[in-house]
N, C-alpha and C. Protein backbone atom coordinates (compact mmCIF):
# COMPACT_ATOMS: atom_id res chain seq x y z
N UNK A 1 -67.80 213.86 -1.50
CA UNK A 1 -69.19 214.26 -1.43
C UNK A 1 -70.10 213.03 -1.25
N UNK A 2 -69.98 212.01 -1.93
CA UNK A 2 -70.58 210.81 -1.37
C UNK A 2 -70.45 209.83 -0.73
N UNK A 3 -69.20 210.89 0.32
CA UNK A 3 -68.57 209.07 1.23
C UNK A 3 -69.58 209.72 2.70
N UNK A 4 -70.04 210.91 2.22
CA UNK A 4 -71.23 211.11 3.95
C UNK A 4 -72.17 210.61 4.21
N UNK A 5 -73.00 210.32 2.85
CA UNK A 5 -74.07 209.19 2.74
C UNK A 5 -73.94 207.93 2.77
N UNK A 6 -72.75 207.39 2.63
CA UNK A 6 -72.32 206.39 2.64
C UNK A 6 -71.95 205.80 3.88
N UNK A 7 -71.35 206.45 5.05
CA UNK A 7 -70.70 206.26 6.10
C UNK A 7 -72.31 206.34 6.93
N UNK A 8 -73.35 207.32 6.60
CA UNK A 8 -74.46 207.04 7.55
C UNK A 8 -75.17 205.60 7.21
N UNK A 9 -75.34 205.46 5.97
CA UNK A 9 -75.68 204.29 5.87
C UNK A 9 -75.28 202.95 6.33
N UNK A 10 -73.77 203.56 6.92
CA UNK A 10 -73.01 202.19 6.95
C UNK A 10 -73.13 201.76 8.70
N UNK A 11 -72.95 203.05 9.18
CA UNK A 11 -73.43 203.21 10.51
C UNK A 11 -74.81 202.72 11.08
N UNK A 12 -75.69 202.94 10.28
CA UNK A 12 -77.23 202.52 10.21
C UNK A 12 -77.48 200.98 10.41
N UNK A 13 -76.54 200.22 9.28
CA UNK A 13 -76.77 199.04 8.71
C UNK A 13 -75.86 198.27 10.11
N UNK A 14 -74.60 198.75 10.81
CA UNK A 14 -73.97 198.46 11.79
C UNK A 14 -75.28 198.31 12.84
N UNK A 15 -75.93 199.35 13.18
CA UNK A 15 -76.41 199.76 14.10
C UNK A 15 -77.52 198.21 14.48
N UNK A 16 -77.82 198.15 13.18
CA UNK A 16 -78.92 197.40 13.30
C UNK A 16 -78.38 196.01 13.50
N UNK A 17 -77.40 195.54 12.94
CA UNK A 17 -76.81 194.21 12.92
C UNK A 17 -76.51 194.26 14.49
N UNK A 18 -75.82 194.90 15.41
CA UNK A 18 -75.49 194.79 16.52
C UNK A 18 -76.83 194.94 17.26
N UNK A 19 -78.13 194.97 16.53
CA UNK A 19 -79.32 194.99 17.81
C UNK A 19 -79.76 193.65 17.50
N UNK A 20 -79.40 192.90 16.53
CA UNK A 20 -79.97 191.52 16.27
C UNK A 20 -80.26 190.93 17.46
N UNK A 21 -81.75 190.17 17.80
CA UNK A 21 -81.61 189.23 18.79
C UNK A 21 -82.26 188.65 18.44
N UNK A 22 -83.24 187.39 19.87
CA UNK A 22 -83.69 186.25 18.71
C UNK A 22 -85.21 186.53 19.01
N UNK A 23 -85.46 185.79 18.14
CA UNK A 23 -87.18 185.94 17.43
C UNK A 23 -87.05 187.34 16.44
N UNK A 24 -86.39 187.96 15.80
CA UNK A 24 -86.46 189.21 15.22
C UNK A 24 -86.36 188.13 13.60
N UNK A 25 -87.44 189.10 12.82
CA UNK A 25 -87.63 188.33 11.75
C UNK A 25 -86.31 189.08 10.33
N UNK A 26 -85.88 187.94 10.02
CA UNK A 26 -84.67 189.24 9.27
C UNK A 26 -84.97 188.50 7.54
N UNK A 27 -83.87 188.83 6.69
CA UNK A 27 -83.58 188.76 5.20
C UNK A 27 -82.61 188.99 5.20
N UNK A 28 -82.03 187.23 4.61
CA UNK A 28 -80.69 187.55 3.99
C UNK A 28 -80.15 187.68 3.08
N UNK A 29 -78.69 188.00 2.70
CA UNK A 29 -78.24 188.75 1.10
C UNK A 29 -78.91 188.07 0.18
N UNK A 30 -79.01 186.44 0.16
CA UNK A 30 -79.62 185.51 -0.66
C UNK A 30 -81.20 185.67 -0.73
N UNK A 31 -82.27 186.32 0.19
CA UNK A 31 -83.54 186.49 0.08
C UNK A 31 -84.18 185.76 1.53
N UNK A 32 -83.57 184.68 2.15
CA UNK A 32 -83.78 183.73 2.60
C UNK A 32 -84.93 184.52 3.66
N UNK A 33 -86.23 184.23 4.45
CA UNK A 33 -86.41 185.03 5.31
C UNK A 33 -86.22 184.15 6.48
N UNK A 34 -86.19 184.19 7.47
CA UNK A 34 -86.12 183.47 8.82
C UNK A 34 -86.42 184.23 9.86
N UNK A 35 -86.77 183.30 11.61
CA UNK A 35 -86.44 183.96 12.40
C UNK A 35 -85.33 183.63 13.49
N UNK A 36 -85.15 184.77 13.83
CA UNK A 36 -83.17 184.66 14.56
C UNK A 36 -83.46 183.22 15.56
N UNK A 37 -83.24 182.39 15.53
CA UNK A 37 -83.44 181.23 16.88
C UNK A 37 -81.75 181.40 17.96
N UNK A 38 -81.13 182.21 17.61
CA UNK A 38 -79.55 181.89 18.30
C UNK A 38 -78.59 182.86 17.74
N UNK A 39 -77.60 183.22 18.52
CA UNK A 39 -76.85 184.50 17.88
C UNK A 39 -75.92 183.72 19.14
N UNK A 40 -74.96 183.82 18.35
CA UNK A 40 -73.12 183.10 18.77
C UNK A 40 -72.76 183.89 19.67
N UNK A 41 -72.29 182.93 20.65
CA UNK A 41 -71.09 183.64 22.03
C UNK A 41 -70.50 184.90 20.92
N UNK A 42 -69.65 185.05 20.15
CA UNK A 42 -68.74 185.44 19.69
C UNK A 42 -69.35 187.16 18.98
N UNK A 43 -70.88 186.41 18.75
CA UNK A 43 -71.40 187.61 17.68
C UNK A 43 -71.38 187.44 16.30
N UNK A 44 -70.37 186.63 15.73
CA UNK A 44 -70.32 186.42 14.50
C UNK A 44 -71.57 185.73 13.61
N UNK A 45 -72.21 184.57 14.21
CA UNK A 45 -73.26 183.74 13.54
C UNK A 45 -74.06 184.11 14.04
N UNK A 46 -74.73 183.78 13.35
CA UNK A 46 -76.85 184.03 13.45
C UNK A 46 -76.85 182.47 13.13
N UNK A 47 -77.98 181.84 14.01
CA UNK A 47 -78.96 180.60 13.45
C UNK A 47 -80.27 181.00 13.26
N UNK A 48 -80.76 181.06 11.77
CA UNK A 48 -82.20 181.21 11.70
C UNK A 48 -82.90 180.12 11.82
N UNK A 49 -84.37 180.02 11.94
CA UNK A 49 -85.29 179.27 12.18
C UNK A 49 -86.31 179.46 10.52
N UNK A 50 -86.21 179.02 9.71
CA UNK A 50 -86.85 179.47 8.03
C UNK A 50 -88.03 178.14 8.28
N UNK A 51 -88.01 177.15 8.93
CA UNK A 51 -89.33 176.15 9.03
C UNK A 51 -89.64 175.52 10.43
N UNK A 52 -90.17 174.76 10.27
CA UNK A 52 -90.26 173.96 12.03
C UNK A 52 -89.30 173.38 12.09
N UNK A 53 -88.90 172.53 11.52
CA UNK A 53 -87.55 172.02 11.49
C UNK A 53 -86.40 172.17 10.97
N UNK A 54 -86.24 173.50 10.25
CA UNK A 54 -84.94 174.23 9.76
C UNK A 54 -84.88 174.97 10.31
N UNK A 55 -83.03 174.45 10.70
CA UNK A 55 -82.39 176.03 10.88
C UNK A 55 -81.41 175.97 10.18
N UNK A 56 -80.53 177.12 9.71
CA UNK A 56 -79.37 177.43 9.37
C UNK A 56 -78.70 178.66 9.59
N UNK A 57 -77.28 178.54 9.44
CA UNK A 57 -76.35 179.44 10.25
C UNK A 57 -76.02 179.70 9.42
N UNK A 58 -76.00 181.18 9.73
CA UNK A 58 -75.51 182.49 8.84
C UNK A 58 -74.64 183.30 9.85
N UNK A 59 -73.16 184.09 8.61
CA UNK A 59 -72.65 184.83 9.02
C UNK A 59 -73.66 186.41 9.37
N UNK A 60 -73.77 186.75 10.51
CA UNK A 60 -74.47 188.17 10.90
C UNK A 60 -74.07 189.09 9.84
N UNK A 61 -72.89 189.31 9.11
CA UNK A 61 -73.18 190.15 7.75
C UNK A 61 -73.58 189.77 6.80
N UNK A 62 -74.18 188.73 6.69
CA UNK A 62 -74.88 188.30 5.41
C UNK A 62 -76.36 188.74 5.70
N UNK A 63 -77.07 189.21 7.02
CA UNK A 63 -78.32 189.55 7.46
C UNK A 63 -78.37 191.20 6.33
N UNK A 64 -79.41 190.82 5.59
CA UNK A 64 -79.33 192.31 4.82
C UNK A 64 -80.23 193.48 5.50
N UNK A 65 -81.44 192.90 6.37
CA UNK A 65 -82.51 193.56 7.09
C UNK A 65 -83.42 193.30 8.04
N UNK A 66 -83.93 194.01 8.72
CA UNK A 66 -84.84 192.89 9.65
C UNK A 66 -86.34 193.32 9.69
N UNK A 67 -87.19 192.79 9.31
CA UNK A 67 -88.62 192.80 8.89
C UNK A 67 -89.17 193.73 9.89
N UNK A 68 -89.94 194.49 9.89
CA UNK A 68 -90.81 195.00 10.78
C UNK A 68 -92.43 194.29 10.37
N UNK A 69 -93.12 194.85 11.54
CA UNK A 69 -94.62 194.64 11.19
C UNK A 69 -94.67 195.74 9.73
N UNK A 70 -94.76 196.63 9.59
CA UNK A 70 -94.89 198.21 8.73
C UNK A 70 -94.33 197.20 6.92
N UNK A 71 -93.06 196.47 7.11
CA UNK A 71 -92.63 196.05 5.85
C UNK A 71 -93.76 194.86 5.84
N UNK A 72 -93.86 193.76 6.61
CA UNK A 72 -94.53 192.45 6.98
C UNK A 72 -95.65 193.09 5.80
N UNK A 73 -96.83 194.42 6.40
CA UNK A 73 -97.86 194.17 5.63
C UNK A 73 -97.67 194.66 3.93
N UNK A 74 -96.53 195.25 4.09
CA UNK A 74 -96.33 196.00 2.46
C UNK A 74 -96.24 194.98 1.69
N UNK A 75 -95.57 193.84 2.00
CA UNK A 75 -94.77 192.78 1.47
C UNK A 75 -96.68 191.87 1.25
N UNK A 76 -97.40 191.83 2.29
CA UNK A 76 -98.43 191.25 1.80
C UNK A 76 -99.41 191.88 0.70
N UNK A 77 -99.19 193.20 0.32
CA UNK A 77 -100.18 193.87 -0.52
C UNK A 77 -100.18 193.82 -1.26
C-alpha cells in the first residue's frame, strides 16, 4: 500500500534529476544552494557555481531539488 506513493515520488525525483541543466538553481542533500555551471559527459556529476569563484562537484544524486522562482520568493518571506 505504500510502495505506490513511493515509486511516484521516486519517478518524480528521477524525472527531475534527468532535466538538470545549467544555470538551473538547485539544493543539495547538505543544504548547499548553487547554480548548475556543468553537468558531466557521463551524467553522473553536476559542477555548481555557490560564489564567483566557487565551484564544486557534486554527485547528480546528491541534488535534493531545484529552486523555482514560486520557492525563490517563499524562501524570501
Amino acid at each position: 500500500m505504500l510502495l505506490r506513493p513511493r515509486a511516484a515520488e521516486d519517478r518524480k525525483r528521477k524525472a527531475v534529476l534527468d532535466g538538470l541543466k545549467k544555470n538551473d538553481r538547485v539544493v543539495t542533500a547538505g543544504g548547499i544552494i548553487g547554480t548548475v555551471a556543468q553537468v558531466s559527459n557521463d551524467g553522473q556529476e553536476v559542477t555548481l557555481k555557490v560564489d564567483d569563484s566557487t565551484r564544486i562537484k557534486f554527485r547528480r544524486s546528491s541534488i535534493s531539488s531545484v529552486l523555482t522562482d514560486e520557492k525563490d520568493d517563499a524562501a524570501k518571506s
